[in-house]
C-alpha atoms as a PDB file:
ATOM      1  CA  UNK A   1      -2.045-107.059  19.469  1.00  0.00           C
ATOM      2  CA  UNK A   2      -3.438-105.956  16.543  1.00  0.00           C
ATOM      3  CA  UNK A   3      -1.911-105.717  13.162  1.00  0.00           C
ATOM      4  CA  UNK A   4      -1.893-101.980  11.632  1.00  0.00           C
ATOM      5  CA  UNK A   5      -4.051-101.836   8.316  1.00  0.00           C
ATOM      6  CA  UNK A   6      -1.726-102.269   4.860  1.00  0.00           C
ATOM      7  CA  UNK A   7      -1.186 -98.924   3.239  1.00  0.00           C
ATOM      8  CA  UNK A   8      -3.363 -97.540   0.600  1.00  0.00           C
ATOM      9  CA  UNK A   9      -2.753 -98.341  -2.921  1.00  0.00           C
ATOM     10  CA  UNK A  10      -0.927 -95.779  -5.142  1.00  0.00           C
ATOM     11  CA  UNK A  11      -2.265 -94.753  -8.334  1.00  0.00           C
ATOM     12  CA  UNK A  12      -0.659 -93.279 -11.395  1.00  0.00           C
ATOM     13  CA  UNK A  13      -2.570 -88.963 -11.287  1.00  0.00           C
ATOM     14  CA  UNK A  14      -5.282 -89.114 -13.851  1.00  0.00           C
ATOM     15  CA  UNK A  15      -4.574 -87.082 -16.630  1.00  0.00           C
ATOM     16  CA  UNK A  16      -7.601 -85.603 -18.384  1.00  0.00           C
ATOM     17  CA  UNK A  17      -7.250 -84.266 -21.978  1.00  0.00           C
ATOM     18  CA  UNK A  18      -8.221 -80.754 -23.200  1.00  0.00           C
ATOM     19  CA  UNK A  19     -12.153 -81.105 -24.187  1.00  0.00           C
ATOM     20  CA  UNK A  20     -12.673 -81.023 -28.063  1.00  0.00           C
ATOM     21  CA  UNK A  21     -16.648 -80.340 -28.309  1.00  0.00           C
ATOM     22  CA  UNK A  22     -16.403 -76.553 -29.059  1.00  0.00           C
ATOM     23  CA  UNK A  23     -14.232 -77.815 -32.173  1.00  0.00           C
ATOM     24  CA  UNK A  24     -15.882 -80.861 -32.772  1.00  0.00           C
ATOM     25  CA  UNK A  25     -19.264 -78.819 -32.524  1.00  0.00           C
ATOM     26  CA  UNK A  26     -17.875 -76.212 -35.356  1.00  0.00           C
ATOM     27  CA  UNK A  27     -17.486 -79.372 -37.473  1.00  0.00           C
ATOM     28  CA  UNK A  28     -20.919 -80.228 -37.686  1.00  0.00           C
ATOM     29  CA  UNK A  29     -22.164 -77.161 -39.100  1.00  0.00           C
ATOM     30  CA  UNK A  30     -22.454 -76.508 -42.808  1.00  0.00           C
ATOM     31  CA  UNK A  31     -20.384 -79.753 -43.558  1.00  0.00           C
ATOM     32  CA  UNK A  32     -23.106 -82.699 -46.134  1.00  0.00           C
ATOM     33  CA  UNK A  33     -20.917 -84.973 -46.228  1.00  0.00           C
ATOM     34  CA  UNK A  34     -22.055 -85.970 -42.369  1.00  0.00           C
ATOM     35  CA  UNK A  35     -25.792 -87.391 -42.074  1.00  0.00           C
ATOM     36  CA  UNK A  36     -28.344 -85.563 -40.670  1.00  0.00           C
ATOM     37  CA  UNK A  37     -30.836 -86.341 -38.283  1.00  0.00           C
ATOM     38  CA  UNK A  38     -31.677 -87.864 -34.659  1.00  0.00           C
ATOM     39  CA  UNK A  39     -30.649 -91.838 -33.069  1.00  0.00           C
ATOM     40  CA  UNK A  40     -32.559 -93.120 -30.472  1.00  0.00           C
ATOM     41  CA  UNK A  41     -30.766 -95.865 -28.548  1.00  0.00           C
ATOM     42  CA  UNK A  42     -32.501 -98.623 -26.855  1.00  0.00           C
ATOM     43  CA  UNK A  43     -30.259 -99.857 -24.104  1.00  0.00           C
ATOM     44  CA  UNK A  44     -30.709-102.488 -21.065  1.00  0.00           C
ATOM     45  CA  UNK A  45     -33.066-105.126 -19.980  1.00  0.00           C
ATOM     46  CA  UNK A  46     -35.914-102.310 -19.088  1.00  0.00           C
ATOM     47  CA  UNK A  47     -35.286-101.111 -23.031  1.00  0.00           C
ATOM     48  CA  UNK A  48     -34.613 -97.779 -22.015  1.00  0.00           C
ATOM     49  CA  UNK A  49     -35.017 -94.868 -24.917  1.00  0.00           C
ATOM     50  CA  UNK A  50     -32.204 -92.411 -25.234  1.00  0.00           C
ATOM     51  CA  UNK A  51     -33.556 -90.110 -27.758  1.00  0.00           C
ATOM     52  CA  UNK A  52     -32.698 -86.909 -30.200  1.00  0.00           C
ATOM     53  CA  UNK A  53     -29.145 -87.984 -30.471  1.00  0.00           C
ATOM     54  CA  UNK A  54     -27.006 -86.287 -33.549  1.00  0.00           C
ATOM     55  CA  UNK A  55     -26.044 -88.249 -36.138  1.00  0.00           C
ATOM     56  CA  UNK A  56     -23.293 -85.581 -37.109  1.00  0.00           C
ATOM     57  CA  UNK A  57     -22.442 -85.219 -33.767  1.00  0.00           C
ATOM     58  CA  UNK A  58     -21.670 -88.525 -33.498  1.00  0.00           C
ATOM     59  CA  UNK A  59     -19.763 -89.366 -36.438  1.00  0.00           C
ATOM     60  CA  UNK A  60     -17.465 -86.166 -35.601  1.00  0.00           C
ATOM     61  CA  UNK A  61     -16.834 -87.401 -31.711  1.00  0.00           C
ATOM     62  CA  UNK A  62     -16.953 -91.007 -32.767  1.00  0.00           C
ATOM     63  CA  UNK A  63     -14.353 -92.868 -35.227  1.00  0.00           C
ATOM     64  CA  UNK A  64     -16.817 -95.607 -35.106  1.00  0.00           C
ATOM     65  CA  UNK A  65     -20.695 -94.033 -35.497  1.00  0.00           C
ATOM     66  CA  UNK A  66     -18.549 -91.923 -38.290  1.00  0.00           C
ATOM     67  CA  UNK A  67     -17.376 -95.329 -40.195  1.00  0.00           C
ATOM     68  CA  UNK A  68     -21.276 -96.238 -39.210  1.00  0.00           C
ATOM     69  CA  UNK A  69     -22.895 -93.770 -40.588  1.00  0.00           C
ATOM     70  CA  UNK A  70     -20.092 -92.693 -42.778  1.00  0.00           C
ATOM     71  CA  UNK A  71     -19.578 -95.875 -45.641  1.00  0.00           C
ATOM     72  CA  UNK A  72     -23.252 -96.418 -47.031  1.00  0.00           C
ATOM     73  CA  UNK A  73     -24.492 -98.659 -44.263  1.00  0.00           C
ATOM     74  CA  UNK A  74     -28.586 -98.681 -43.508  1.00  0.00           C
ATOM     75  CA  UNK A  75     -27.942 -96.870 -40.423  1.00  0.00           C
ATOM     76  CA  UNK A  76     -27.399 -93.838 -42.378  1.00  0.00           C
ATOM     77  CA  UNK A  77     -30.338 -92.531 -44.432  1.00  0.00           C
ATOM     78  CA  UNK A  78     -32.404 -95.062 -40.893  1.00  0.00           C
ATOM     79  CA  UNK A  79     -34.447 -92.708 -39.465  1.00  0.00           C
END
């Protein structure tokens, strides 16, 4: 006899918020407080390039990259 399989876990439904990047994008334009200009991340063991990346875009989207690039660090003016 064999047993029958235990049921299948139950999750919680995933909620998704509203997207903000037609806001967030308005934010970026005509404001100098936010930096300008591109990041390029390096990222894994095989150094990987992830290039062109906006700084303004970040710091709007990002409480972090806008503290960052926000409070006078290097990573600022860095090009």
């Amino acid at each position: 006899c064999v047993a029958a399989p235990p049921p299948p876990p139950s999750f919680a439904p995933l909620v998704v918020p509203p997207s903000t990047l037609v806001a967030d994008l308005k934010k970026t334009r005509g404001d100098a407080s936010l930096p300008h200009g591109p990041v390029t991340f390096i990222v894994g063991k095989e150094e990987q390039r992830i290039e062109h990346v906006s700084k303004n875009l970040l710091c709007v989207r990002s409480e972090y990259y806008g503290k960052m690039f926000g409070i006078g660090m290097k990573e600022r003016d860095a090009a």
